[in-house]
PDB file of N, CA and C in Angstrom:
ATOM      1  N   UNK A   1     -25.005 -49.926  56.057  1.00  0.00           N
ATOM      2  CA  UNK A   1     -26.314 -49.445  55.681  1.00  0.00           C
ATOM      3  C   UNK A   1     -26.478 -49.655  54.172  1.00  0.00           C
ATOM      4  N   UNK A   2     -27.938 -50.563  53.583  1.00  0.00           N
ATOM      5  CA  UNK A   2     -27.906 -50.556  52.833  1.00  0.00           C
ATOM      6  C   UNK A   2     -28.919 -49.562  51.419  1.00  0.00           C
ATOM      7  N   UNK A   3     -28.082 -49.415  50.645  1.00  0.00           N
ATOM      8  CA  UNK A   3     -29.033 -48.151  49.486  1.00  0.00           C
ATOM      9  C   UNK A   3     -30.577 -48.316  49.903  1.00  0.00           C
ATOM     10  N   UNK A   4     -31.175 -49.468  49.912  1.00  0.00           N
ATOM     11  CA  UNK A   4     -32.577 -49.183  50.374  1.00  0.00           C
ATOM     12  C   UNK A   4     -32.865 -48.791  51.601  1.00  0.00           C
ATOM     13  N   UNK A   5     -32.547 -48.520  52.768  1.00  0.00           N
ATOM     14  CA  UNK A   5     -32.379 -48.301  53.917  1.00  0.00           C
ATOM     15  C   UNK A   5     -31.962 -46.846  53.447  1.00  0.00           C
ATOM     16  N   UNK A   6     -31.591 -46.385  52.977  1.00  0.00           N
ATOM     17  CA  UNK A   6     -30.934 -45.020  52.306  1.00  0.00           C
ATOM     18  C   UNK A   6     -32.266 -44.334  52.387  1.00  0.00           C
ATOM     19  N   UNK A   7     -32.840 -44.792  51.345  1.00  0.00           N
ATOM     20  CA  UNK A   7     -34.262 -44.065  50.819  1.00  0.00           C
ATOM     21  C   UNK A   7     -35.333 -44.374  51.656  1.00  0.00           C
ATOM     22  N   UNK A   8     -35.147 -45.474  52.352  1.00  0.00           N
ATOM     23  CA  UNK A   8     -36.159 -45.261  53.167  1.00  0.00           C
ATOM     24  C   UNK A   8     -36.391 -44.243  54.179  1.00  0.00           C
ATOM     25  N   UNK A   9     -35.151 -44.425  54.958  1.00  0.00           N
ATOM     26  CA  UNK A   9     -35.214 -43.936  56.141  1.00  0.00           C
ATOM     27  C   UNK A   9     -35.753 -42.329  56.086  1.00  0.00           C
ATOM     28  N   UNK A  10     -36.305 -41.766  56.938  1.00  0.00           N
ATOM     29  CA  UNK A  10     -37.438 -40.815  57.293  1.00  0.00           C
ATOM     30  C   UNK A  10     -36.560 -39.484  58.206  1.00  0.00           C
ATOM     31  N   UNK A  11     -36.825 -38.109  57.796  1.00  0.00           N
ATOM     32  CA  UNK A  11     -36.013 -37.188  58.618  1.00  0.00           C
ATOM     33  C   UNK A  11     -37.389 -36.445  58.983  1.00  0.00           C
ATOM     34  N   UNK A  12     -38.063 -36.422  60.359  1.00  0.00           N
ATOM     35  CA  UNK A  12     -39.128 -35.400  60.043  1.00  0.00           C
ATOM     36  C   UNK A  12     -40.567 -35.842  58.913  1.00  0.00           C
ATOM     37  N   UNK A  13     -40.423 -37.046  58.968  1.00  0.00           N
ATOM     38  CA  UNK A  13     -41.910 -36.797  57.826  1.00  0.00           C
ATOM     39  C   UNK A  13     -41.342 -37.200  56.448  1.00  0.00           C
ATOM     40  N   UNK A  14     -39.807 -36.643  56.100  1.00  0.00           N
ATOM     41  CA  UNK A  14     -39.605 -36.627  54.986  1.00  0.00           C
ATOM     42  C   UNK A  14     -38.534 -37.721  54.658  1.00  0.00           C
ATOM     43  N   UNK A  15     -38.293 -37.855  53.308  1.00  0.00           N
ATOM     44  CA  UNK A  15     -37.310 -39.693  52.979  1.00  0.00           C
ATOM     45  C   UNK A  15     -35.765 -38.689  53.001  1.00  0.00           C
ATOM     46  N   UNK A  16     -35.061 -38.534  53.601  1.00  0.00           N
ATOM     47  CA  UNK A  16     -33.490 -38.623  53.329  1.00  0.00           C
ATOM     48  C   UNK A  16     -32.977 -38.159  52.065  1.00  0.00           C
ATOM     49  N   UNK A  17     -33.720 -38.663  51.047  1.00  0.00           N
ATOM     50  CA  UNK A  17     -32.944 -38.841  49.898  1.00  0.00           C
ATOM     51  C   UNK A  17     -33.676 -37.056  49.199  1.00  0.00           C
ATOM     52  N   UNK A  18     -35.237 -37.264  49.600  1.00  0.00           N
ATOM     53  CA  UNK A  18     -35.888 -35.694  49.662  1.00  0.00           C
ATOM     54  C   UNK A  18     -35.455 -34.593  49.662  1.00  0.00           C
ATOM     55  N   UNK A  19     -34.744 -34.778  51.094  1.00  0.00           N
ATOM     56  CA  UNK A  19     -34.111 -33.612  51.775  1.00  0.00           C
ATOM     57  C   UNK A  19     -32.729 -33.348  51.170  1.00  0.00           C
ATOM     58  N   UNK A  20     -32.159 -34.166  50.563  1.00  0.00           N
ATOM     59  CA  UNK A  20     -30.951 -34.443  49.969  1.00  0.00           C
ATOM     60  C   UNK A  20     -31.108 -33.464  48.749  1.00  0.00           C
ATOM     61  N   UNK A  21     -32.018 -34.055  47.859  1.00  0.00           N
ATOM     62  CA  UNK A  21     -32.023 -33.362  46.586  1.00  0.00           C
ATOM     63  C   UNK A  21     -32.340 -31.883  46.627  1.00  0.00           C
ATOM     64  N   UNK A  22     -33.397 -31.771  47.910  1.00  0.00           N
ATOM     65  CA  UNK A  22     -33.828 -30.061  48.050  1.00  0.00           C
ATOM     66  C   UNK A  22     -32.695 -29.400  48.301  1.00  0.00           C
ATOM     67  N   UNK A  23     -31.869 -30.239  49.446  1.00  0.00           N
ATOM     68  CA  UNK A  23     -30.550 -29.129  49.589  1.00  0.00           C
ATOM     69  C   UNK A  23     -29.709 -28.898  48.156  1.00  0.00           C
ATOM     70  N   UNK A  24     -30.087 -29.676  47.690  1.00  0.00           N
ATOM     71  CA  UNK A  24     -28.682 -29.757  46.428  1.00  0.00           C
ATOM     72  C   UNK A  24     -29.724 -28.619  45.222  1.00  0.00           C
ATOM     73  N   UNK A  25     -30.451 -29.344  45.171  1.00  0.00           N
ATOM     74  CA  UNK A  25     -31.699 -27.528  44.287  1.00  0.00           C
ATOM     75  C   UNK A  25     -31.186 -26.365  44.944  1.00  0.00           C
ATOM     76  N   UNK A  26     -31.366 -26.502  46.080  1.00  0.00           N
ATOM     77  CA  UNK A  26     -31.175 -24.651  46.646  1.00  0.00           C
ATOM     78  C   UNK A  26     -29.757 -24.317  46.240  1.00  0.00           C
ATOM     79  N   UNK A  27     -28.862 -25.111  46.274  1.00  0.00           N
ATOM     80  CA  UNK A  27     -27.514 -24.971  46.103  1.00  0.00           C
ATOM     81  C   UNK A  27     -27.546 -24.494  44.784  1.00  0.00           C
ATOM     82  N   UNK A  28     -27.943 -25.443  43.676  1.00  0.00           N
ATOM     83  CA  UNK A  28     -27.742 -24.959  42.690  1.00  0.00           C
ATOM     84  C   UNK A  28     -28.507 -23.674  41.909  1.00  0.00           C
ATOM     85  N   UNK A  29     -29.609 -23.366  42.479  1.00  0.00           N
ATOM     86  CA  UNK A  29     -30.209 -22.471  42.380  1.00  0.00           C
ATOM     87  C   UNK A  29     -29.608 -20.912  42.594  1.00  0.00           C
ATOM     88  N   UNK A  30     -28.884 -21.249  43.912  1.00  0.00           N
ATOM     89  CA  UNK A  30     -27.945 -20.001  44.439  1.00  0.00           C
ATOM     90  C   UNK A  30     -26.715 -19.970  43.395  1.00  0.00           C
ATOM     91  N   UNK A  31     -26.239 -20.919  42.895  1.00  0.00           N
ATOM     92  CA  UNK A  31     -24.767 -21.189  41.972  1.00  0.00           C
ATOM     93  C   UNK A  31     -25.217 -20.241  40.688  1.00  0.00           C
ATOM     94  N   UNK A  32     -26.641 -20.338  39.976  1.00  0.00           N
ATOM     95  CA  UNK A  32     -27.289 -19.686  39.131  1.00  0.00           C
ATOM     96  C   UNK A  32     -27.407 -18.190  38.829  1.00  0.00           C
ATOM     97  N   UNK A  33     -27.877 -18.122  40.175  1.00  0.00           N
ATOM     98  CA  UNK A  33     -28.244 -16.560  41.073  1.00  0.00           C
ATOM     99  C   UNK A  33     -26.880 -16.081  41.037  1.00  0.00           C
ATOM    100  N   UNK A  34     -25.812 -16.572  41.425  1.00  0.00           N
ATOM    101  CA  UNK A  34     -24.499 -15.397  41.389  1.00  0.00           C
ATOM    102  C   UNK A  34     -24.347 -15.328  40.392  1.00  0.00           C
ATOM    103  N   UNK A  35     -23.907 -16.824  39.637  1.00  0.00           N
ATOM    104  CA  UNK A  35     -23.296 -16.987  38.445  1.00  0.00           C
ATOM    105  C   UNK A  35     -23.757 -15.824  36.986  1.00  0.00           C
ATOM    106  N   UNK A  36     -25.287 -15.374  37.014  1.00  0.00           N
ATOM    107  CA  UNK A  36     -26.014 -14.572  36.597  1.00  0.00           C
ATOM    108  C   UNK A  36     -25.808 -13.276  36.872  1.00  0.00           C
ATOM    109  N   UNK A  37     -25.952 -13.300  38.094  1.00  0.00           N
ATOM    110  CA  UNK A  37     -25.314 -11.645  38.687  1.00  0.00           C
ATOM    111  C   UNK A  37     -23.839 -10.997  38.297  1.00  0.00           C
ATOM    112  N   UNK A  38     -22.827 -12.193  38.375  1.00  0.00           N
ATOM    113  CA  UNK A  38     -21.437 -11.853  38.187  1.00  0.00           C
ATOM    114  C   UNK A  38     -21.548 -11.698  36.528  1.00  0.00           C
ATOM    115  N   UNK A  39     -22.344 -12.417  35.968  1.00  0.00           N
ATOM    116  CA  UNK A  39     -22.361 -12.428  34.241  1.00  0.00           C
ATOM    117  C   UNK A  39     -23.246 -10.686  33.767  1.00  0.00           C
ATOM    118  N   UNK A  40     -24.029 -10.451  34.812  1.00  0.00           N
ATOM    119  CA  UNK A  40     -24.459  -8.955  34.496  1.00  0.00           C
ATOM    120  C   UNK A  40     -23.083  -8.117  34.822  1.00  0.00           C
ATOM    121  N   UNK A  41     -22.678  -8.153  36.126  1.00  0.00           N
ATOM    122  CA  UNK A  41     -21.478  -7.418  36.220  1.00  0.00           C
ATOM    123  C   UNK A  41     -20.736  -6.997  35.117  1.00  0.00           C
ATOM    124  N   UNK A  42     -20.190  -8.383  34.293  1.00  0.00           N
ATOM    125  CA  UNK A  42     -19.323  -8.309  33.697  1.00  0.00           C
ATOM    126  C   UNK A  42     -19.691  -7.674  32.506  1.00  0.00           C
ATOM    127  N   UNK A  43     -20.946  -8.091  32.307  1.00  0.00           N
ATOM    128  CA  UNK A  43     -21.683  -7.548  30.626  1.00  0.00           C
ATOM    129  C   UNK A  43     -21.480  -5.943  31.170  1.00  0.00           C
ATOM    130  N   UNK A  44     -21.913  -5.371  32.287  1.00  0.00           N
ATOM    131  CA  UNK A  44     -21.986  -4.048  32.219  1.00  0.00           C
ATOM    132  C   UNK A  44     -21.144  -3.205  32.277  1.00  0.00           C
ATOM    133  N   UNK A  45     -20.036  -4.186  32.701  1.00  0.00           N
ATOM    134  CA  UNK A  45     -18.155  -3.186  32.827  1.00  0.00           C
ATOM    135  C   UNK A  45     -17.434  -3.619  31.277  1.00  0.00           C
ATOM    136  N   UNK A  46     -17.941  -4.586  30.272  1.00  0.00           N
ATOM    137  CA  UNK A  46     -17.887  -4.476  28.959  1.00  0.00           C
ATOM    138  C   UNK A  46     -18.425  -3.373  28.198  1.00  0.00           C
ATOM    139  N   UNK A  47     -19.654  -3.320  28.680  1.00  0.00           N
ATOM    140  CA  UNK A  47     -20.337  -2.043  27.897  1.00  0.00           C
ATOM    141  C   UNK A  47     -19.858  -0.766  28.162  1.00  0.00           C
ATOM    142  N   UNK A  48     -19.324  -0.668  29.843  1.00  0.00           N
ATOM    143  CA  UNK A  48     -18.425   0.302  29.699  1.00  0.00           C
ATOM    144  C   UNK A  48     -17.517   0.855  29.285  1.00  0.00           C
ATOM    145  N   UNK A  49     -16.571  -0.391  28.717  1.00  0.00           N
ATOM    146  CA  UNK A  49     -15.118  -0.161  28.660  1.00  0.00           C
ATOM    147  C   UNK A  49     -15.515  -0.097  26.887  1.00  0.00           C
ATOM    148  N   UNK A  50     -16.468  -0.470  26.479  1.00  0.00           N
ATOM    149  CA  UNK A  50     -16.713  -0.379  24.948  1.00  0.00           C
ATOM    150  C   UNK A  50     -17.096   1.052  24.526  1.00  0.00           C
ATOM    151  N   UNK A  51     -17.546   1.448  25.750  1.00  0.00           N
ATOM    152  CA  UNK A  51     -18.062   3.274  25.947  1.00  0.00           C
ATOM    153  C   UNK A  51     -16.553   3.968  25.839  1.00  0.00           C
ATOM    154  N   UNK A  52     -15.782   3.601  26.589  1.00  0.00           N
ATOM    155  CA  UNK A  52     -14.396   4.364  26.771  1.00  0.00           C
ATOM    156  C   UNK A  52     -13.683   4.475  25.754  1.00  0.00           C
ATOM    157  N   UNK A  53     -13.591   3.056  25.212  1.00  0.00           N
ATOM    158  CA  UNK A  53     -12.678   2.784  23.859  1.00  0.00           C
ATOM    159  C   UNK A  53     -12.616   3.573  22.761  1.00  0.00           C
ATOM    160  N   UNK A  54     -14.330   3.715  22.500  1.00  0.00           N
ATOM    161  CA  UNK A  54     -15.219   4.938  21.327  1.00  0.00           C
ATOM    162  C   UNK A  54     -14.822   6.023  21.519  1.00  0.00           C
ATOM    163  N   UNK A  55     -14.825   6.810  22.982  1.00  0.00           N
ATOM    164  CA  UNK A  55     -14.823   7.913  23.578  1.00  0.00           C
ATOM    165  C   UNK A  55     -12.922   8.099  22.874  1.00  0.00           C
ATOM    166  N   UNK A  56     -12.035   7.357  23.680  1.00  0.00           N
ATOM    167  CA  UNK A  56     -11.040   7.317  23.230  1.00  0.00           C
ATOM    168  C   UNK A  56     -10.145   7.601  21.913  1.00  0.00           C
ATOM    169  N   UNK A  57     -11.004   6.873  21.297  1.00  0.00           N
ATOM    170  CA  UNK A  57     -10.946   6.612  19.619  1.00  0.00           C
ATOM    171  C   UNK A  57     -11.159   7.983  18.915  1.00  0.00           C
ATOM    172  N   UNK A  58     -12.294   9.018  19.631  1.00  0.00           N
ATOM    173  CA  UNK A  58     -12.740   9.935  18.867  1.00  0.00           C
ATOM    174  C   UNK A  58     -12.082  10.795  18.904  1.00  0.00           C
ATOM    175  N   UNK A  59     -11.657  10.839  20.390  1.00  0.00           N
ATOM    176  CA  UNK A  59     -10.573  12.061  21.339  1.00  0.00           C
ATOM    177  C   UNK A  59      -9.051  11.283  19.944  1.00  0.00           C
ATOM    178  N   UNK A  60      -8.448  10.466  19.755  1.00  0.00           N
ATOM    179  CA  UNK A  60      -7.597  10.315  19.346  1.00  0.00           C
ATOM    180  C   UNK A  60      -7.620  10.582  17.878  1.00  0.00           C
ATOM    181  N   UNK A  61      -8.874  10.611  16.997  1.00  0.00           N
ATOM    182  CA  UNK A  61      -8.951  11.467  15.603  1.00  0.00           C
ATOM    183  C   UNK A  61      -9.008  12.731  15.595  1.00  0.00           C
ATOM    184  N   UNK A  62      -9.675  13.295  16.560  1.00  0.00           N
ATOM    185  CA  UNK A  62      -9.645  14.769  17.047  1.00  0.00           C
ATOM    186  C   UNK A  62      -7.842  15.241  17.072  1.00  0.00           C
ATOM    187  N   UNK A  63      -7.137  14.953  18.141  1.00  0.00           N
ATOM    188  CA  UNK A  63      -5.994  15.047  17.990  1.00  0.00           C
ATOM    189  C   UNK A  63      -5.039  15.086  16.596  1.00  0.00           C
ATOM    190  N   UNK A  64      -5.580  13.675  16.212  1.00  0.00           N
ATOM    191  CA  UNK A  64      -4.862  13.525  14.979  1.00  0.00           C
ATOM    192  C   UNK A  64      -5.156  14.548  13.794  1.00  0.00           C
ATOM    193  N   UNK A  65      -6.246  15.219  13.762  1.00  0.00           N
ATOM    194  CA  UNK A  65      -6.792  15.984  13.355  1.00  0.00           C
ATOM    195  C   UNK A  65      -5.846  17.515  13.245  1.00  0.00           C
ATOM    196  N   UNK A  66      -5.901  17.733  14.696  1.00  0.00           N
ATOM    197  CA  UNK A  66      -5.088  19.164  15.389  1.00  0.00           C
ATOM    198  C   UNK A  66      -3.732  18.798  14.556  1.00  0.00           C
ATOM    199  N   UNK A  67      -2.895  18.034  14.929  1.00  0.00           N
ATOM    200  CA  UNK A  67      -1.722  18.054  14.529  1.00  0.00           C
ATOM    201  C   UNK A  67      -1.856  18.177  13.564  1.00  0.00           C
ATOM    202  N   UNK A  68      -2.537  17.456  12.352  1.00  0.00           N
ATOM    203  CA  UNK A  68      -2.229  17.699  11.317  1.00  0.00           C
ATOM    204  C   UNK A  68      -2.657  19.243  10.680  1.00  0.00           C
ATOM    205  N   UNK A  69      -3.121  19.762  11.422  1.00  0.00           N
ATOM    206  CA  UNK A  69      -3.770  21.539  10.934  1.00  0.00           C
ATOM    207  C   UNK A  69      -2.214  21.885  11.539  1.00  0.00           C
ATOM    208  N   UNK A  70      -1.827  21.519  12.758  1.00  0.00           N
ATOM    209  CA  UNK A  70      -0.757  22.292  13.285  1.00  0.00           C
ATOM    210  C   UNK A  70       0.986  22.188  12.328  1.00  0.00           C
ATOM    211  N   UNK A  71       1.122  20.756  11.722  1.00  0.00           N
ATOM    212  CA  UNK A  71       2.400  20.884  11.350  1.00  0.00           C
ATOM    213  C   UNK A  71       2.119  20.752   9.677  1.00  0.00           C
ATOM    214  N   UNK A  72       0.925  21.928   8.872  1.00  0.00           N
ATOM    215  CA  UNK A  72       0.693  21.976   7.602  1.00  0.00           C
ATOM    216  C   UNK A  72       2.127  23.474   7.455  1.00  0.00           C
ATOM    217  N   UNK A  73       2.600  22.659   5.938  1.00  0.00           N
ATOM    218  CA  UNK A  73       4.358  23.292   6.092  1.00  0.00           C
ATOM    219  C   UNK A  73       3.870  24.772   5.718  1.00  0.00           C
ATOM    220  N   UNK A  74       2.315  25.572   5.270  1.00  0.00           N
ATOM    221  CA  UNK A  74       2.076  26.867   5.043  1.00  0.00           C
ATOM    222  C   UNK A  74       2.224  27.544   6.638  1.00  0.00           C
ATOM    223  N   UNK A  75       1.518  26.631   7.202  1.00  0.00           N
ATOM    224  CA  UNK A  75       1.388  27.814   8.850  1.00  0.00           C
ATOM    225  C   UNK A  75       2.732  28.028   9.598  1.00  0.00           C
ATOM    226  N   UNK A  76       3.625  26.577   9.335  1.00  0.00           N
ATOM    227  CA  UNK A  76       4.984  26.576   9.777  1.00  0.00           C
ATOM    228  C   UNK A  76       5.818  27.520   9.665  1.00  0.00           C
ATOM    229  N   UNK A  77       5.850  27.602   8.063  1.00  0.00           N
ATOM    230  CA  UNK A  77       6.355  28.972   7.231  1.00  0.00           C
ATOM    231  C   UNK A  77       6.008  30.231   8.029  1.00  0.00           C
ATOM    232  N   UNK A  78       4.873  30.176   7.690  1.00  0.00           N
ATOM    233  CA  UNK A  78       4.471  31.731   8.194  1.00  0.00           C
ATOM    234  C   UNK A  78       4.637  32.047   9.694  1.00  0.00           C
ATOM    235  N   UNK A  79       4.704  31.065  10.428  1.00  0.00           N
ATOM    236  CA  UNK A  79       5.390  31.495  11.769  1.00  0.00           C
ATOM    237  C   UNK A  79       6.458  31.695  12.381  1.00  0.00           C
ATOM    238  N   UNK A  80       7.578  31.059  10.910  1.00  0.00           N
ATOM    239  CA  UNK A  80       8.990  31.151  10.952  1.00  0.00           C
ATOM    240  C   UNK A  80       9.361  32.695  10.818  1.00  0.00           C
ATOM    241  N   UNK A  81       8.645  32.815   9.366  1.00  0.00           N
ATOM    242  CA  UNK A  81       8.745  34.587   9.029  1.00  0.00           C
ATOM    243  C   UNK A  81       8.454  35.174   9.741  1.00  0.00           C
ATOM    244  N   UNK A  82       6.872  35.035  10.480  1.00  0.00           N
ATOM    245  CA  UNK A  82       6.614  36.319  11.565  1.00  0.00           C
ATOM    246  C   UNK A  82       7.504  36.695  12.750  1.00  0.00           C
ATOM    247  N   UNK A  83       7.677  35.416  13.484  1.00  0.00           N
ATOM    248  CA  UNK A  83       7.802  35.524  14.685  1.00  0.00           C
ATOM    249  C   UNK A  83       9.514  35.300  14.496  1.00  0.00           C
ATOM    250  N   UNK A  84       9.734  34.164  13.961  1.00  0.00           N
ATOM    251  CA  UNK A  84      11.686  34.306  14.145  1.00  0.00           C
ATOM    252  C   UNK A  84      12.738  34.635  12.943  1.00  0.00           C
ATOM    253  N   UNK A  85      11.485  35.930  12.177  1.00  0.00           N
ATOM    254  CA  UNK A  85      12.175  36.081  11.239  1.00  0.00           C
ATOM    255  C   UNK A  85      13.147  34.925  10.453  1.00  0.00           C
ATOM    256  N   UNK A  86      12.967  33.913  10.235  1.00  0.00           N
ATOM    257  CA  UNK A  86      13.411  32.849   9.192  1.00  0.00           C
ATOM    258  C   UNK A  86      13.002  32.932   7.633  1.00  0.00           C
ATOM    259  N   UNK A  87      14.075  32.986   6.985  1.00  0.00           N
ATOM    260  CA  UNK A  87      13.419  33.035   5.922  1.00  0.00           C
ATOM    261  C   UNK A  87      13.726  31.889   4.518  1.00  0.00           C
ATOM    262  N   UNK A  88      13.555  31.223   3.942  1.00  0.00           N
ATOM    263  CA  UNK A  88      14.156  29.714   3.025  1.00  0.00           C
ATOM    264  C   UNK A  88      15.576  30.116   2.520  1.00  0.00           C
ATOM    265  N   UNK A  89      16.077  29.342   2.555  1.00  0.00           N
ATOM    266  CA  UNK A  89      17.711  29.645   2.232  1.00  0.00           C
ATOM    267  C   UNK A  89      17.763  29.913   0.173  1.00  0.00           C
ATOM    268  N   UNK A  90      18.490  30.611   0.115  1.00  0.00           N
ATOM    269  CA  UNK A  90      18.841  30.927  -1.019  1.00  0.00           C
ATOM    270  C   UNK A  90      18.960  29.418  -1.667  1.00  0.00           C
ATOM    271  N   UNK A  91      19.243  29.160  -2.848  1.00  0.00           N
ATOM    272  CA  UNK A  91      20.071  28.326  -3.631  1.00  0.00           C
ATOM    273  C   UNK A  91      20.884  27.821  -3.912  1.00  0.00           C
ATOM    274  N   UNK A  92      21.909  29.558  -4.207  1.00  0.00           N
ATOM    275  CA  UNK A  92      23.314  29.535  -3.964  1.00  0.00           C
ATOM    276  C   UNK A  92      23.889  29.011  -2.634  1.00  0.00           C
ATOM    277  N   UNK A  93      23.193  29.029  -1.647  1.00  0.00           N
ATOM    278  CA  UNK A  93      23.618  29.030  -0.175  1.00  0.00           C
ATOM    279  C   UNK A  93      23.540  27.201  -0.001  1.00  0.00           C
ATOM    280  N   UNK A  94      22.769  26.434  -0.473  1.00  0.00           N
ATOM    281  CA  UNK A  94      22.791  25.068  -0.570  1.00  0.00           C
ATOM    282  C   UNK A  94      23.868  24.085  -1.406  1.00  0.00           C
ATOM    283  N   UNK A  95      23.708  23.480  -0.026  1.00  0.00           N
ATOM    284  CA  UNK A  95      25.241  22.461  -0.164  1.00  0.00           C
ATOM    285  C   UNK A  95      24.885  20.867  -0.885  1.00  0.00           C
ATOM    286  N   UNK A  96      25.312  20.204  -1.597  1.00  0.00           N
ATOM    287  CA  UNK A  96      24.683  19.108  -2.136  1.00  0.00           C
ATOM    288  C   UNK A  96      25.958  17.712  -1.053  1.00  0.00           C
ATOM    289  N   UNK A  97      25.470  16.893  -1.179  1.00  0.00           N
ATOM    290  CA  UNK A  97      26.069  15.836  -0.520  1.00  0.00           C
ATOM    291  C   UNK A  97      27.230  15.465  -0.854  1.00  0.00           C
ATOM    292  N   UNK A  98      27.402  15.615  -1.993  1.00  0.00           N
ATOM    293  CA  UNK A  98      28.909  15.885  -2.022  1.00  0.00           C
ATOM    294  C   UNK A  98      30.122  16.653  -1.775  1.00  0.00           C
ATOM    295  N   UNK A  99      29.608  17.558  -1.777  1.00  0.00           N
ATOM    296  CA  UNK A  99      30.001  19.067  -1.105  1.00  0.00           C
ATOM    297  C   UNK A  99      30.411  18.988   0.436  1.00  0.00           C
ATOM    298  N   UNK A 100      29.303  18.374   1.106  1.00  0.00           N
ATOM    299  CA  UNK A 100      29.378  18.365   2.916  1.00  0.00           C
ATOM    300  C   UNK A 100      30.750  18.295   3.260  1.00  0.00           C
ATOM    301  N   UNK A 101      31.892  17.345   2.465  1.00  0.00           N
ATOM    302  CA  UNK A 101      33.302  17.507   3.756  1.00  0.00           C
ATOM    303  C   UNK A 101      33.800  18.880   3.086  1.00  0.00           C
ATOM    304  N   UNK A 102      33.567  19.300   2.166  1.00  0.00           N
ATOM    305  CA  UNK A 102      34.080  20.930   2.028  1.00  0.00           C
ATOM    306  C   UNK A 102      33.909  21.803   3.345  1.00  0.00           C
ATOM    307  N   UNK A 103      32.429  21.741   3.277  1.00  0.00           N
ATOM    308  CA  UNK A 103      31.850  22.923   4.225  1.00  0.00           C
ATOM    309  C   UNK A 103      32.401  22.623   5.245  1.00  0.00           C
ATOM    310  N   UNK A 104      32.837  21.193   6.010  1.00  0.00           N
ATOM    311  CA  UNK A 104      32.963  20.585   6.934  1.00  0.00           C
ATOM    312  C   UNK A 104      34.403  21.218   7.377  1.00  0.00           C
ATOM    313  N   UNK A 105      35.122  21.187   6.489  1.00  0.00           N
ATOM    314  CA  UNK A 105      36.749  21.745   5.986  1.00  0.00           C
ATOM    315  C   UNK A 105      37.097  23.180   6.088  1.00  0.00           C
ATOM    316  N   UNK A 106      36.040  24.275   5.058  1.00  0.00           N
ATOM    317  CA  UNK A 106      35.778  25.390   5.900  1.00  0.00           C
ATOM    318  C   UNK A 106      35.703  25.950   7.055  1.00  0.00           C
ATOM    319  N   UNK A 107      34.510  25.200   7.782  1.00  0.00           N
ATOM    320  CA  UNK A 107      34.223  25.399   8.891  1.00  0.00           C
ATOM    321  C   UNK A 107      35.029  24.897  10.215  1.00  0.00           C
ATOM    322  N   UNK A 108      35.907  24.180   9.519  1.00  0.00           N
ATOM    323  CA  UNK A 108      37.440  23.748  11.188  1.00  0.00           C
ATOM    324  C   UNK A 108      37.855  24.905  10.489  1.00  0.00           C
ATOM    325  N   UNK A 109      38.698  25.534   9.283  1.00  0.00           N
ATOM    326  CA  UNK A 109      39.750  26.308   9.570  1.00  0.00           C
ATOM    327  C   UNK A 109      39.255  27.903   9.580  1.00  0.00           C
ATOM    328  N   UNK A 110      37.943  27.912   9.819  1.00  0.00           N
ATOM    329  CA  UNK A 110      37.315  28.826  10.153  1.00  0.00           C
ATOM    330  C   UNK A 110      37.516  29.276  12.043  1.00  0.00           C
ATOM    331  N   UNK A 111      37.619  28.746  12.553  1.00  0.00           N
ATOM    332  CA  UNK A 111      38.035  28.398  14.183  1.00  0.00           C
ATOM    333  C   UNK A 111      39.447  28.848  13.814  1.00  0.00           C
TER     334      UNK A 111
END
């Protein structure tokens, strides 16, 4: 069969080659239609997850926030004193790094 015989030939009224291109429009038309739809999808589970991230972000300065009210060394203090009676070690009572195998030495023949 030859290319002109192609275009000629008749389906219904219409040339072959007609019906050809309409199917291939609708096709691509539909390829559009998802391709568009899946591209909203995606834009809208971006915008979500850009919602979460923020949300996230704020919840995680908040926190950062708390802790830092929670381990300020005044409130520490004062909960050492109240509650487990702790109180800062003397002066005299501090050991310097050179000192450590003394205490270390003490403290076996202390046992």
């Amino acid at each position: 069969m030859n290319l002109k015989a192609l275009f000629d030939r008749r389906i219904k009224g219409f040339r072959a080659v007609e019906v050809a291109a309409c199917g291939c429009l609708i096709v691509l038309v539909l390829g559009v239609y998802l391709a568009k739809t899946a591209g909203g999808r995606e834009g809208a589970e971006i915008v979500q997850i850009n919602q979460d991230i923020r949300a996230e972000e704020r919840r995680l300065r908040l926190l950062r926030a708390e802790l830092a009210h929670l381990e300020r060394p005044e409130r520490i203090e004062h909960l050492a004193t109240t509650y487990l009676g702790m109180v800062p070690v003397p002066a005299k009572r501090e050991a310097l790094p050179e000192g450590l195998s003394e205490v270390v030495h003490r403290g076996e023949t202390a046992r």
